[in-house]
PDB file of N, CA and C in Angstrom:
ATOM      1  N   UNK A   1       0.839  -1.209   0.000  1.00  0.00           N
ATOM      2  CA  UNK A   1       0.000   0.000   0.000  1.00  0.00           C
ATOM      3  C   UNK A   1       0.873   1.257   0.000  1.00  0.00           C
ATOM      4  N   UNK A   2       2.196   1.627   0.672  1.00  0.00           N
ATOM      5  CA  UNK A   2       2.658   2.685   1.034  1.00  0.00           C
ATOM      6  C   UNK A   2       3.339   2.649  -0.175  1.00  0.00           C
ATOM      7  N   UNK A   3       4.176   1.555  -0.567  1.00  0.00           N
ATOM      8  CA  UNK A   3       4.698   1.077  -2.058  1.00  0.00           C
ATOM      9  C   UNK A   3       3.624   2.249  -3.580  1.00  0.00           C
ATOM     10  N   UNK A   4       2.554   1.881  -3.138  1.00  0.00           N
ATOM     11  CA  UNK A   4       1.622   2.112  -4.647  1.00  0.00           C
ATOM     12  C   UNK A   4       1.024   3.860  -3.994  1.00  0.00           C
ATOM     13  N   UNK A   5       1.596   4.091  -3.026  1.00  0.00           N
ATOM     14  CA  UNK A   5       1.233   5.495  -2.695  1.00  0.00           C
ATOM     15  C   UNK A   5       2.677   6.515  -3.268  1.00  0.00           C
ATOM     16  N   UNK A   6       3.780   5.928  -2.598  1.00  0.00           N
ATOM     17  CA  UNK A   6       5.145   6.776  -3.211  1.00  0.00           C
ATOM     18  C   UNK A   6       5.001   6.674  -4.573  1.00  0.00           C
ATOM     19  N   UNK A   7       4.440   5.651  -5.477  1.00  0.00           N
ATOM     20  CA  UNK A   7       4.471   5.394  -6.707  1.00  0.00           C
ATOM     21  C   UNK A   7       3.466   6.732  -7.756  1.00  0.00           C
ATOM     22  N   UNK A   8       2.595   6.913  -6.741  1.00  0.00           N
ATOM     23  CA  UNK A   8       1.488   7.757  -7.298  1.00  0.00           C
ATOM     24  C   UNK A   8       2.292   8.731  -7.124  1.00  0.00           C
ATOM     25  N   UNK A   9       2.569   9.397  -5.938  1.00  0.00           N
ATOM     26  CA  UNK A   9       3.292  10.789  -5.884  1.00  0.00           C
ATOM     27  C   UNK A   9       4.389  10.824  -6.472  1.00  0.00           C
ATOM     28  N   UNK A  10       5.615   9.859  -6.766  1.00  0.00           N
ATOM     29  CA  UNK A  10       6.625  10.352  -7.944  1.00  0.00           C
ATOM     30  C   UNK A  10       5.911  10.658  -9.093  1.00  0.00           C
ATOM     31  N   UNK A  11       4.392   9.679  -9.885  1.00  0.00           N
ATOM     32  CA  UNK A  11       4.275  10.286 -10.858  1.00  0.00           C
ATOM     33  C   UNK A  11       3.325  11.187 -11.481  1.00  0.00           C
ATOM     34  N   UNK A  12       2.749  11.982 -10.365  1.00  0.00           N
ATOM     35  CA  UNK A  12       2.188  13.243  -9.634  1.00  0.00           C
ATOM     36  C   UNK A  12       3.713  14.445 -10.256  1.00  0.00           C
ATOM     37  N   UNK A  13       4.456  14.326  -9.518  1.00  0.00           N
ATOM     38  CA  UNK A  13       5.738  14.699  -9.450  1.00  0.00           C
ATOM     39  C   UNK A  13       6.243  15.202 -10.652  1.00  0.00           C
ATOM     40  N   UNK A  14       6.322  13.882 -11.616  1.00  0.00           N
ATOM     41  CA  UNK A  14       6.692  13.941 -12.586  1.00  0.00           C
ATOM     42  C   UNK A  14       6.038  14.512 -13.584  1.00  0.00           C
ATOM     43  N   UNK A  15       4.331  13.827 -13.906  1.00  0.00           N
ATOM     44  CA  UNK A  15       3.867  14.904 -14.315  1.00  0.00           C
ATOM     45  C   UNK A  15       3.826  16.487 -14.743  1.00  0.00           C
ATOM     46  N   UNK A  16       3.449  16.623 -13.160  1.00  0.00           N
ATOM     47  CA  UNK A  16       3.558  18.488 -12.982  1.00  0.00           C
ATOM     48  C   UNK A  16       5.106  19.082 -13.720  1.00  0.00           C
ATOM     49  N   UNK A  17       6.024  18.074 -13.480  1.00  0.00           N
ATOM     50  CA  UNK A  17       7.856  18.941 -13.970  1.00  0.00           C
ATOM     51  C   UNK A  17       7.233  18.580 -15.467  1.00  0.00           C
ATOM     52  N   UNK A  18       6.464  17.865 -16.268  1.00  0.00           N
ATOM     53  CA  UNK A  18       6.597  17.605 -17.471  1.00  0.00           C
ATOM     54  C   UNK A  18       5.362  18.794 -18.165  1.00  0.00           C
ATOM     55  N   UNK A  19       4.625  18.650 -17.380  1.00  0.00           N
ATOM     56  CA  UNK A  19       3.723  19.626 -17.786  1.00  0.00           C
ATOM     57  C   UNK A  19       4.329  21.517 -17.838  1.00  0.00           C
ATOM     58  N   UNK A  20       4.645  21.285 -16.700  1.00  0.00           N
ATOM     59  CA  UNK A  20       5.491  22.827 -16.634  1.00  0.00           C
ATOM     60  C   UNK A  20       6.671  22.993 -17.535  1.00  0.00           C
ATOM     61  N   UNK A  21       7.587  21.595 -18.094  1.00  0.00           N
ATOM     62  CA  UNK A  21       8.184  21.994 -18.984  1.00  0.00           C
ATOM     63  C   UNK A  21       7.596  22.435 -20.550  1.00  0.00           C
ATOM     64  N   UNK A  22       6.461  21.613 -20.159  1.00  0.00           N
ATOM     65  CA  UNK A  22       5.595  21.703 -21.836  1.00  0.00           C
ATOM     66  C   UNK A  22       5.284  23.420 -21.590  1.00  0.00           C
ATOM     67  N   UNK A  23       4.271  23.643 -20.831  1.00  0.00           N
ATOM     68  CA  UNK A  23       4.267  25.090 -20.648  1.00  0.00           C
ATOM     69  C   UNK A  23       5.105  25.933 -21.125  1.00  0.00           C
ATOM     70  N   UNK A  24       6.592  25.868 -20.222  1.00  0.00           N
ATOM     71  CA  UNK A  24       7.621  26.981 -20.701  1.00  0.00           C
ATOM     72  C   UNK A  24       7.891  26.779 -21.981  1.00  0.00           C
ATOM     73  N   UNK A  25       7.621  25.401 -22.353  1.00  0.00           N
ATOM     74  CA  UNK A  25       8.563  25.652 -24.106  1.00  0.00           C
ATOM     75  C   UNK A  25       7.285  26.478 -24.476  1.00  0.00           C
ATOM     76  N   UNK A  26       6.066  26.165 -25.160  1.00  0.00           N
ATOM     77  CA  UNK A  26       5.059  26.274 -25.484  1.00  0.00           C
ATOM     78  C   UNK A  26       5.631  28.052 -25.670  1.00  0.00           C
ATOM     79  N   UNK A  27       5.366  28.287 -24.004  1.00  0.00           N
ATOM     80  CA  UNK A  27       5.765  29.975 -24.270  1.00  0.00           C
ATOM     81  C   UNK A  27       6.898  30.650 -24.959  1.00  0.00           C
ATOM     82  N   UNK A  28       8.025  29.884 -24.919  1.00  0.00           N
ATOM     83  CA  UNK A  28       8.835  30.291 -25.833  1.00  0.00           C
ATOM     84  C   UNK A  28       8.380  29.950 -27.531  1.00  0.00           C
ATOM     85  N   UNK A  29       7.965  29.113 -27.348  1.00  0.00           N
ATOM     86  CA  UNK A  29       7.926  29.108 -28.966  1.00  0.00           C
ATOM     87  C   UNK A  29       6.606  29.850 -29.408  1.00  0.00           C
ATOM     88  N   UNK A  30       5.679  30.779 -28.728  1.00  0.00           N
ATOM     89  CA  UNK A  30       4.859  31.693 -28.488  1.00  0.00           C
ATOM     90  C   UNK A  30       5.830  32.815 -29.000  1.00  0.00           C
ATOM     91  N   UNK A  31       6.710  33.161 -28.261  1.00  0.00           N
ATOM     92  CA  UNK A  31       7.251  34.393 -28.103  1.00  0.00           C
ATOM     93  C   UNK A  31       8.494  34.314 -29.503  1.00  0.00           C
ATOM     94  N   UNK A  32       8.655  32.799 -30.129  1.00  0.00           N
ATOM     95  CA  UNK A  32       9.542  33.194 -31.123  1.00  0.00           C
ATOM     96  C   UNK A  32       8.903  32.876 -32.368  1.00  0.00           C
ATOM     97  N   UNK A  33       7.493  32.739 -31.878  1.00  0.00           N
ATOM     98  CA  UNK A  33       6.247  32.576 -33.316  1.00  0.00           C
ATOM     99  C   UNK A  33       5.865  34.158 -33.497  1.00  0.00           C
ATOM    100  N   UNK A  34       6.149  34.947 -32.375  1.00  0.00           N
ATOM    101  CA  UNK A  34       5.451  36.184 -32.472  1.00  0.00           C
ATOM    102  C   UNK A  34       6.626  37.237 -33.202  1.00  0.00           C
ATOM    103  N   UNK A  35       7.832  36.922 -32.505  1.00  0.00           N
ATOM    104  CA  UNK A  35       8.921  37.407 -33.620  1.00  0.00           C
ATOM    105  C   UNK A  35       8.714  37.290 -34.700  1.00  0.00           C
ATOM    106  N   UNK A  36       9.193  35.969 -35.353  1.00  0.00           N
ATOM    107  CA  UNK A  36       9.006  35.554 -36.846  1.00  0.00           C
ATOM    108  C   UNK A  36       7.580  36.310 -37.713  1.00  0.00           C
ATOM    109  N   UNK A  37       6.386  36.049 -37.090  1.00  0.00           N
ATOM    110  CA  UNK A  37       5.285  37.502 -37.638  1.00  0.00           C
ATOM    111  C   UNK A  37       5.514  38.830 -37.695  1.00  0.00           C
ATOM    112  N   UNK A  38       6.041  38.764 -36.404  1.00  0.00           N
ATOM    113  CA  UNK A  38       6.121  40.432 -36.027  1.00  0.00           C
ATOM    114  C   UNK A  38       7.444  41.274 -37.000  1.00  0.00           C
ATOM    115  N   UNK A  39       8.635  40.481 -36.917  1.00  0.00           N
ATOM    116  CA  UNK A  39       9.622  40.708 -38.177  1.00  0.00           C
ATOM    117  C   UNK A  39      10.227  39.401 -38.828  1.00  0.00           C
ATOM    118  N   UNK A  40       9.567  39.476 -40.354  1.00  0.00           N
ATOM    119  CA  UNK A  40       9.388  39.019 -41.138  1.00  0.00           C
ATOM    120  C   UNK A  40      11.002  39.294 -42.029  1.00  0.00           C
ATOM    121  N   UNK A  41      11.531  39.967 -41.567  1.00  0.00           N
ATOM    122  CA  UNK A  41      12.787  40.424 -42.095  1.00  0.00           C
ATOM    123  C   UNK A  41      14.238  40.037 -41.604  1.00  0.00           C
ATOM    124  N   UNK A  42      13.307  39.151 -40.282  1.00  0.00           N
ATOM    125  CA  UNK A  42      14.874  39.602 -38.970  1.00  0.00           C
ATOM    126  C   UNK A  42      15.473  40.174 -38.728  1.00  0.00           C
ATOM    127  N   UNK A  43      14.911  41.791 -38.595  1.00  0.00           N
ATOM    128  CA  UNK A  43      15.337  42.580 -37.873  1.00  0.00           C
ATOM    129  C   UNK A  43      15.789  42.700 -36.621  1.00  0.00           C
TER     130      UNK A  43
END
């Protein structure tokens, strides 16, 4: 039982770090989708 409880919370754990990494990329590639529109020149 305590076995299949640590098991849940590492992948609780893991989750959330995977999700929050998806997040931050997400936003970066937000912010370098908005470049590439915004200058079209690479300025």
């Amino acid at each position: 039982m305590l076995q299949l409880l640590g098991e849940r919370v590492l992948s609780n754990c893991f989750w959330q770090q995977a999700t929050c990494a998806l997040i931050c990329n997400s936003q970066i590639l937000i912010d370098v989708g908005r470049r590439v529109l915004v200058e079209p020149n690479g300025a």
